[in-house]
PDB file of N, CA and C in Angstrom:
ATOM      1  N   UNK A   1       0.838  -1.181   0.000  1.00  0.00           N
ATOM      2  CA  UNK A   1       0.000   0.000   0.000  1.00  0.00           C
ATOM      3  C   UNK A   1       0.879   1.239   0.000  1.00  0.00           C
ATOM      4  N   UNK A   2       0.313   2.275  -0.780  1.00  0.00           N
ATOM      5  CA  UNK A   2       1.519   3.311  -1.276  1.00  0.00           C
ATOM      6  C   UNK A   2       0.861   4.622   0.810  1.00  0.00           C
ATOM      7  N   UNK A   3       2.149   5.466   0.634  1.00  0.00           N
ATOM      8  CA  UNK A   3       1.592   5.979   1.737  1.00  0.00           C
ATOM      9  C   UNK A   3       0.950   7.168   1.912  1.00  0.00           C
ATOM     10  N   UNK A   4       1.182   7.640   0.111  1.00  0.00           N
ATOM     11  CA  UNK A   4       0.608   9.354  -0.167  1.00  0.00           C
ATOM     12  C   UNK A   4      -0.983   8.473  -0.365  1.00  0.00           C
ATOM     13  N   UNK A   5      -1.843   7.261  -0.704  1.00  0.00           N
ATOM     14  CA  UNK A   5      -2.626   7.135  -0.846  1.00  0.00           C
ATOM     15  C   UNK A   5      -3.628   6.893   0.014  1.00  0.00           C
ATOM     16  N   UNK A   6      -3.666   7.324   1.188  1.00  0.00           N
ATOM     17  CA  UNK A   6      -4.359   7.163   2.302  1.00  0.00           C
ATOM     18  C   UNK A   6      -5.744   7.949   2.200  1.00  0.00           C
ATOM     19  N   UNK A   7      -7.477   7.232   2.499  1.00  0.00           N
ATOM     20  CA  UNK A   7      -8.047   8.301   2.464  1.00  0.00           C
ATOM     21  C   UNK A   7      -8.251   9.110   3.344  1.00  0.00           C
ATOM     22  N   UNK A   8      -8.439   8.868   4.925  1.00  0.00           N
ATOM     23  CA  UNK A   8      -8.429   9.737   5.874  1.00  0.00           C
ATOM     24  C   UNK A   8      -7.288  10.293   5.971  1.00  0.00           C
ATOM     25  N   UNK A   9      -6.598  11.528   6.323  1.00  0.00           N
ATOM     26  CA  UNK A   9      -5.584  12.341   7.024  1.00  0.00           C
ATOM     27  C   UNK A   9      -5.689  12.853   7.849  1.00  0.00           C
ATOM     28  N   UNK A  10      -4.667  13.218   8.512  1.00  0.00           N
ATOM     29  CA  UNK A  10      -4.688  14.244   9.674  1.00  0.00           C
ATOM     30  C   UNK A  10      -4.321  15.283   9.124  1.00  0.00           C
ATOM     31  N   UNK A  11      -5.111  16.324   9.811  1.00  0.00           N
ATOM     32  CA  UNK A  11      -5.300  18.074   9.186  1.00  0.00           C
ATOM     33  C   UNK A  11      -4.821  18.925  10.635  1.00  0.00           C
ATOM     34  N   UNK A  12      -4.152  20.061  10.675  1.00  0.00           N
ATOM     35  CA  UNK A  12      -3.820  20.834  11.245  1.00  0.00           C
ATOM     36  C   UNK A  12      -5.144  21.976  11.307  1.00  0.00           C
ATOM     37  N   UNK A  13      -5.695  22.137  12.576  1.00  0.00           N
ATOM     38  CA  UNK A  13      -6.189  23.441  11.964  1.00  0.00           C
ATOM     39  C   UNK A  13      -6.206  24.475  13.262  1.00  0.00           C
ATOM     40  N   UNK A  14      -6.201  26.137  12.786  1.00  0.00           N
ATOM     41  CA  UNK A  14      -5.441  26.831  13.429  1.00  0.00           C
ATOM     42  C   UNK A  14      -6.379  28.244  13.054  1.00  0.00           C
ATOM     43  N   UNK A  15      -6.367  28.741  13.981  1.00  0.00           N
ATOM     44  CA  UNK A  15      -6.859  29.707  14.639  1.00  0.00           C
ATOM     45  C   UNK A  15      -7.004  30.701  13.613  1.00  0.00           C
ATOM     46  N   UNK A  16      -8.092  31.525  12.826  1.00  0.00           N
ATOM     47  CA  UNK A  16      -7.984  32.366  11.812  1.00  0.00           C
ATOM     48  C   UNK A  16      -7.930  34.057  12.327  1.00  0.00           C
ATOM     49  N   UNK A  17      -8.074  34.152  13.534  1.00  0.00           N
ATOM     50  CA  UNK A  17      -8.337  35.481  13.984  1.00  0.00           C
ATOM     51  C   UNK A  17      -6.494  35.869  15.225  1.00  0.00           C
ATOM     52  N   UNK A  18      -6.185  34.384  15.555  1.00  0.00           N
ATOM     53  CA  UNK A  18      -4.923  34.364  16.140  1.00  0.00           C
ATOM     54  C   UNK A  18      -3.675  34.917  15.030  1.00  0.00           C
ATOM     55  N   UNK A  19      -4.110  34.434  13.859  1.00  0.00           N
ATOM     56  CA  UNK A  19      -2.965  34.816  13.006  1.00  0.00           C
ATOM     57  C   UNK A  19      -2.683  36.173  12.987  1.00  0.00           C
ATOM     58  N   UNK A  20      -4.209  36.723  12.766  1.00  0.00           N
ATOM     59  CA  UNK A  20      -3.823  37.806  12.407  1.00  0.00           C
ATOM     60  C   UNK A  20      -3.074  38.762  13.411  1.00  0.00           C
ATOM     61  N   UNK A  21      -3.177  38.385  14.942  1.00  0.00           N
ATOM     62  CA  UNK A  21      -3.518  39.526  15.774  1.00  0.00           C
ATOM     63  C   UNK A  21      -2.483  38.661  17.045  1.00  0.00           C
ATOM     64  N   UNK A  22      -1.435  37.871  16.306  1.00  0.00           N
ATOM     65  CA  UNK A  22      -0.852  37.132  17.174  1.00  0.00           C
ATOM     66  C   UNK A  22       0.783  37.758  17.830  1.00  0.00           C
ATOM     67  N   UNK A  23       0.994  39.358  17.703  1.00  0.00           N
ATOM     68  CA  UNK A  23       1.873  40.235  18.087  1.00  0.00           C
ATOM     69  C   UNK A  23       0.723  41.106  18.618  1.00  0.00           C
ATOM     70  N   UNK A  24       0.976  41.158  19.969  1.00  0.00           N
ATOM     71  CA  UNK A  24       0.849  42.647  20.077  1.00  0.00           C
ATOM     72  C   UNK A  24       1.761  44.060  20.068  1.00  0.00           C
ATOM     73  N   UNK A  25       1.182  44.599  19.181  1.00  0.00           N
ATOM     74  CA  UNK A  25       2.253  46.035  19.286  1.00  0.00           C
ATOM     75  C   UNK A  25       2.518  46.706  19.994  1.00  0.00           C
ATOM     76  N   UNK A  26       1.920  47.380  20.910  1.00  0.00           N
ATOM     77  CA  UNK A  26       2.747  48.009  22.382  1.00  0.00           C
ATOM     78  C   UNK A  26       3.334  47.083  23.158  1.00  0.00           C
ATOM     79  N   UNK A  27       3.328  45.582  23.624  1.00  0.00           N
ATOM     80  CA  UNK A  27       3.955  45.297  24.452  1.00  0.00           C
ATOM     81  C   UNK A  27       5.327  44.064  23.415  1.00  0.00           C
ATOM     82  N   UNK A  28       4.682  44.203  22.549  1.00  0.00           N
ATOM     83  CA  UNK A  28       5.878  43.132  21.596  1.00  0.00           C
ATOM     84  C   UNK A  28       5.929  41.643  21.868  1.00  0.00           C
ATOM     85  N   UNK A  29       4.409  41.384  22.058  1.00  0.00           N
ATOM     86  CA  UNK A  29       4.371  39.720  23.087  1.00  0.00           C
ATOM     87  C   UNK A  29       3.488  39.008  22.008  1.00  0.00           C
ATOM     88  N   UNK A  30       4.387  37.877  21.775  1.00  0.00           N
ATOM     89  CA  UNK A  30       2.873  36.568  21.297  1.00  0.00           C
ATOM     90  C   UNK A  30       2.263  36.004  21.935  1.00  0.00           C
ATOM     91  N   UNK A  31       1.271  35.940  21.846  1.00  0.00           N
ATOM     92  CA  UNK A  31      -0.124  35.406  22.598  1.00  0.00           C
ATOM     93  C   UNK A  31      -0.215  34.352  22.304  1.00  0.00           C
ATOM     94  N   UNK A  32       0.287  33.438  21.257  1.00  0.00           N
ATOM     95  CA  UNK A  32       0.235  32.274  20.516  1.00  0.00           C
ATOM     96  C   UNK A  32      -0.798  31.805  19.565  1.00  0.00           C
ATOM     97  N   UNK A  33      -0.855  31.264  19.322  1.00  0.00           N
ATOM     98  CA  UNK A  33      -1.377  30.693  17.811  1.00  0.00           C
ATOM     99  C   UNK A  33      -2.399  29.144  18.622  1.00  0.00           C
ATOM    100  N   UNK A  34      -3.509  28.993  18.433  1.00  0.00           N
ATOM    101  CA  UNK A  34      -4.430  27.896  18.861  1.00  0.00           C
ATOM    102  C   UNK A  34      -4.989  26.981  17.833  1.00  0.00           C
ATOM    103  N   UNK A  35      -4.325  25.678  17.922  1.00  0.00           N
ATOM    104  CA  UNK A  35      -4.503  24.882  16.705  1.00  0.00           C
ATOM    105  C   UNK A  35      -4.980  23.247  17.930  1.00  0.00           C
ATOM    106  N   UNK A  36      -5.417  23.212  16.551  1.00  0.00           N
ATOM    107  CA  UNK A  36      -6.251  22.005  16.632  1.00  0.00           C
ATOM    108  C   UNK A  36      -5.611  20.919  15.453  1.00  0.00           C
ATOM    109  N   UNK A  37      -5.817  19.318  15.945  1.00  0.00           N
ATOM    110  CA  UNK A  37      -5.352  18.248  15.204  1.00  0.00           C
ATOM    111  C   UNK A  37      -6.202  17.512  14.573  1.00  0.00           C
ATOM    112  N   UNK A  38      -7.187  17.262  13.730  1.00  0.00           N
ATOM    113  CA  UNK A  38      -8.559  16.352  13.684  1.00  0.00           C
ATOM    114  C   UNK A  38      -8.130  15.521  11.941  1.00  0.00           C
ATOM    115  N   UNK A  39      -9.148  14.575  11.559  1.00  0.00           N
ATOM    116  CA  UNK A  39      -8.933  14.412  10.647  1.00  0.00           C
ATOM    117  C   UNK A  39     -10.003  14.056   9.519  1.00  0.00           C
ATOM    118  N   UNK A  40      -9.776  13.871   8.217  1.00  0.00           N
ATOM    119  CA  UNK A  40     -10.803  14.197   7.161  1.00  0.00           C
ATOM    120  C   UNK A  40     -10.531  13.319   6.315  1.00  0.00           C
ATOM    121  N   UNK A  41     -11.366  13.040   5.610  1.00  0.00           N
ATOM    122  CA  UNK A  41     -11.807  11.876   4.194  1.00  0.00           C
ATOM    123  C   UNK A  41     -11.498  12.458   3.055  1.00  0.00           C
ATOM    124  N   UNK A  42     -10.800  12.328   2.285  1.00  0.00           N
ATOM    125  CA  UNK A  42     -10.259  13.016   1.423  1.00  0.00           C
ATOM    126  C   UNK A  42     -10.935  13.301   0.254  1.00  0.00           C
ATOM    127  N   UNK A  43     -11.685  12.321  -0.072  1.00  0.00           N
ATOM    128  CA  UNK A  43     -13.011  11.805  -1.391  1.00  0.00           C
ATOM    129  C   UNK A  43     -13.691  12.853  -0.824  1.00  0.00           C
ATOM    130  N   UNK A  44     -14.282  12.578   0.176  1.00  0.00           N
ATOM    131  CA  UNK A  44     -15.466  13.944   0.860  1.00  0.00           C
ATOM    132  C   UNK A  44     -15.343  15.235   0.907  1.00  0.00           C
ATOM    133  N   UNK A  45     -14.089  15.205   1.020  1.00  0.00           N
ATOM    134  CA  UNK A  45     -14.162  16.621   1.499  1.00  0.00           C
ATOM    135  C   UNK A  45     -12.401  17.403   0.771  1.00  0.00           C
ATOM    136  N   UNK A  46     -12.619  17.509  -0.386  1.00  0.00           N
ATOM    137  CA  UNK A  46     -11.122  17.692  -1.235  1.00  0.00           C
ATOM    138  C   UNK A  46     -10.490  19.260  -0.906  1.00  0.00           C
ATOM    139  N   UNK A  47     -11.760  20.239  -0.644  1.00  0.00           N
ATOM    140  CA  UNK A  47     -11.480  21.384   0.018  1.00  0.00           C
ATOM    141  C   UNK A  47     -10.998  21.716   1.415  1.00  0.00           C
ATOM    142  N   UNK A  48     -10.576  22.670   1.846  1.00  0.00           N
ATOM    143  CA  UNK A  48      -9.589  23.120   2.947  1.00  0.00           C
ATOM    144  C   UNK A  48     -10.810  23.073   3.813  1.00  0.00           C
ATOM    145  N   UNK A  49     -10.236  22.661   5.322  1.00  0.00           N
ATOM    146  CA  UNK A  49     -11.767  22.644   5.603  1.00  0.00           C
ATOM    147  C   UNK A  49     -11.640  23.627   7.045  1.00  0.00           C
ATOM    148  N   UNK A  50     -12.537  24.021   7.379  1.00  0.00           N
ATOM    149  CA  UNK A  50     -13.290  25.514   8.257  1.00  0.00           C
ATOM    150  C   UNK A  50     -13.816  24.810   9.387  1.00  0.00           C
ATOM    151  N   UNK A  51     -13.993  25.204  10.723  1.00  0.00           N
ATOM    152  CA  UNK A  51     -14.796  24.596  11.467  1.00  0.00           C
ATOM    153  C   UNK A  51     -14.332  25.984  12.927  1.00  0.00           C
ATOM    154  N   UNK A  52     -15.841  25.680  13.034  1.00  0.00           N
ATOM    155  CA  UNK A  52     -15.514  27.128  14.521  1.00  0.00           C
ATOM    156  C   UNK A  52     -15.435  25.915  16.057  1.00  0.00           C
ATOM    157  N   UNK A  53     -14.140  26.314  16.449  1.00  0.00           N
ATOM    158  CA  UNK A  53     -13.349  25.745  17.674  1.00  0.00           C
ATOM    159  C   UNK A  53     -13.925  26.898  18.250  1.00  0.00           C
ATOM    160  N   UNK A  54     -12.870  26.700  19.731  1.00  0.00           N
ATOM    161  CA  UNK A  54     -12.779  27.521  20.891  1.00  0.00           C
ATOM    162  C   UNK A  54     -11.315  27.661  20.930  1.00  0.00           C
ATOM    163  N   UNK A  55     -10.909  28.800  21.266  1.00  0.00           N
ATOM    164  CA  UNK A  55      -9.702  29.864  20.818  1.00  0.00           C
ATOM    165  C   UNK A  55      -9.563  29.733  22.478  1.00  0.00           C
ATOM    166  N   UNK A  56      -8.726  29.413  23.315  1.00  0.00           N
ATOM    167  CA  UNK A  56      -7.964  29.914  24.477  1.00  0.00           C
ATOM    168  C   UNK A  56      -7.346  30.922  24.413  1.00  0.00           C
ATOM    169  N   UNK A  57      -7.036  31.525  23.541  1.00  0.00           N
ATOM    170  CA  UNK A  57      -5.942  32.426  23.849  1.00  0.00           C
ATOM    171  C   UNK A  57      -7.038  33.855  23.174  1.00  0.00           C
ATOM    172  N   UNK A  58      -7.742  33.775  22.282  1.00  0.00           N
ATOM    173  CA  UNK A  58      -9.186  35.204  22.389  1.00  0.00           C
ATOM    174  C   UNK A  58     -10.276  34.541  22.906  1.00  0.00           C
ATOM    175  N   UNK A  59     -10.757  33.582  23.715  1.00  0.00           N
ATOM    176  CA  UNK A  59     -11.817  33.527  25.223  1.00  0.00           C
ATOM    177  C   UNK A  59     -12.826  33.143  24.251  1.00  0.00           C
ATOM    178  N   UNK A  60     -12.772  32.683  23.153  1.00  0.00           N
ATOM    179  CA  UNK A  60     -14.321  32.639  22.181  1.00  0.00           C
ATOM    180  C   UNK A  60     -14.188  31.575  21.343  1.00  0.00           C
ATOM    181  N   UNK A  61     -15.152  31.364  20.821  1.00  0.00           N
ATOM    182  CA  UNK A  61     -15.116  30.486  19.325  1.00  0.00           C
ATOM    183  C   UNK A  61     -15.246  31.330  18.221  1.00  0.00           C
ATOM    184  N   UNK A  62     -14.010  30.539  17.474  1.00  0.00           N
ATOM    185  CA  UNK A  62     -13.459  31.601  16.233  1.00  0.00           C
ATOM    186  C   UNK A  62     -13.516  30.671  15.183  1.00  0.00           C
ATOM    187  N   UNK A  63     -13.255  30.892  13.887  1.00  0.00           N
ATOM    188  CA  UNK A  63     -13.138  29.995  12.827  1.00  0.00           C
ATOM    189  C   UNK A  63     -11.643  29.702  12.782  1.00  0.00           C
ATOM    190  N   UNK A  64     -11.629  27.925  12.908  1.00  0.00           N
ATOM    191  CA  UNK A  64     -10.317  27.602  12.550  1.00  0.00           C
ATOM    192  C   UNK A  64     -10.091  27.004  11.185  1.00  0.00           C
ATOM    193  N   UNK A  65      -9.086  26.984  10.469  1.00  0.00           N
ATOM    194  CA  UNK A  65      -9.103  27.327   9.027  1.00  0.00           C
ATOM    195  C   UNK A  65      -7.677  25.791   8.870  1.00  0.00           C
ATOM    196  N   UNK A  66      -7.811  25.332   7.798  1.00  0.00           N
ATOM    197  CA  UNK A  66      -6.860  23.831   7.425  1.00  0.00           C
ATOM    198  C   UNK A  66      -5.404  24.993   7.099  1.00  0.00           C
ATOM    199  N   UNK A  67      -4.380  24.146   7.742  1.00  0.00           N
ATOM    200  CA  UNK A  67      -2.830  24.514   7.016  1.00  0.00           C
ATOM    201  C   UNK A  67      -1.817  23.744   6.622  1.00  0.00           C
ATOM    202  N   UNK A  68      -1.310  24.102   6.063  1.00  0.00           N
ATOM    203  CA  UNK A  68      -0.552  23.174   5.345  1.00  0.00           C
ATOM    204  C   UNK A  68       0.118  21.598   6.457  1.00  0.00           C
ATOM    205  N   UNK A  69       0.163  20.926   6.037  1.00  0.00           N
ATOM    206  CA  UNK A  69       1.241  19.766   6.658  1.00  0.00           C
ATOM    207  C   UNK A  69       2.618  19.773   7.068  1.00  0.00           C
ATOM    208  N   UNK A  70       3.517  19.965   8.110  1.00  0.00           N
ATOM    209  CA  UNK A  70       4.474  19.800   7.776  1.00  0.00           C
ATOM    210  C   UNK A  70       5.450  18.799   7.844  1.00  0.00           C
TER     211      UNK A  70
END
């Protein structure tokens, strides 16, 4: 069995409102970045996929957004 041919994967997904806002400018501090590990069917679902988590680090549920693999 080849190993790029798998249909489920594991997906990274990560905080869309942390990115942006993950320096603050007066004090020069990262707040960090809130990611999540889950995984997806590849046939099903070929697009990046979206799902609203809960953000620890902005106190809410935010949209977390798929990123790359590394």
């Amino acid at each position: 069995m080849a190993k790029g041919k798998d249909v489920r994967v594991k997906v990274f997904l990560e905080c869309t409102s942390c990115v942006r806002n993950s320096v603050n400018k007066e004090k020069k501090e990262s707040r960090g970045i809130s990611r999540y590990i889950t995984q997806k069917n590849r046939h099903n679902t070929p697009n990046r996929l979206e799902l609203r988590k809960f953000c620890p680090y902005c106190y809410k549920h935010t949209l977390h957004g798929e990123i790359k693999n590394r």
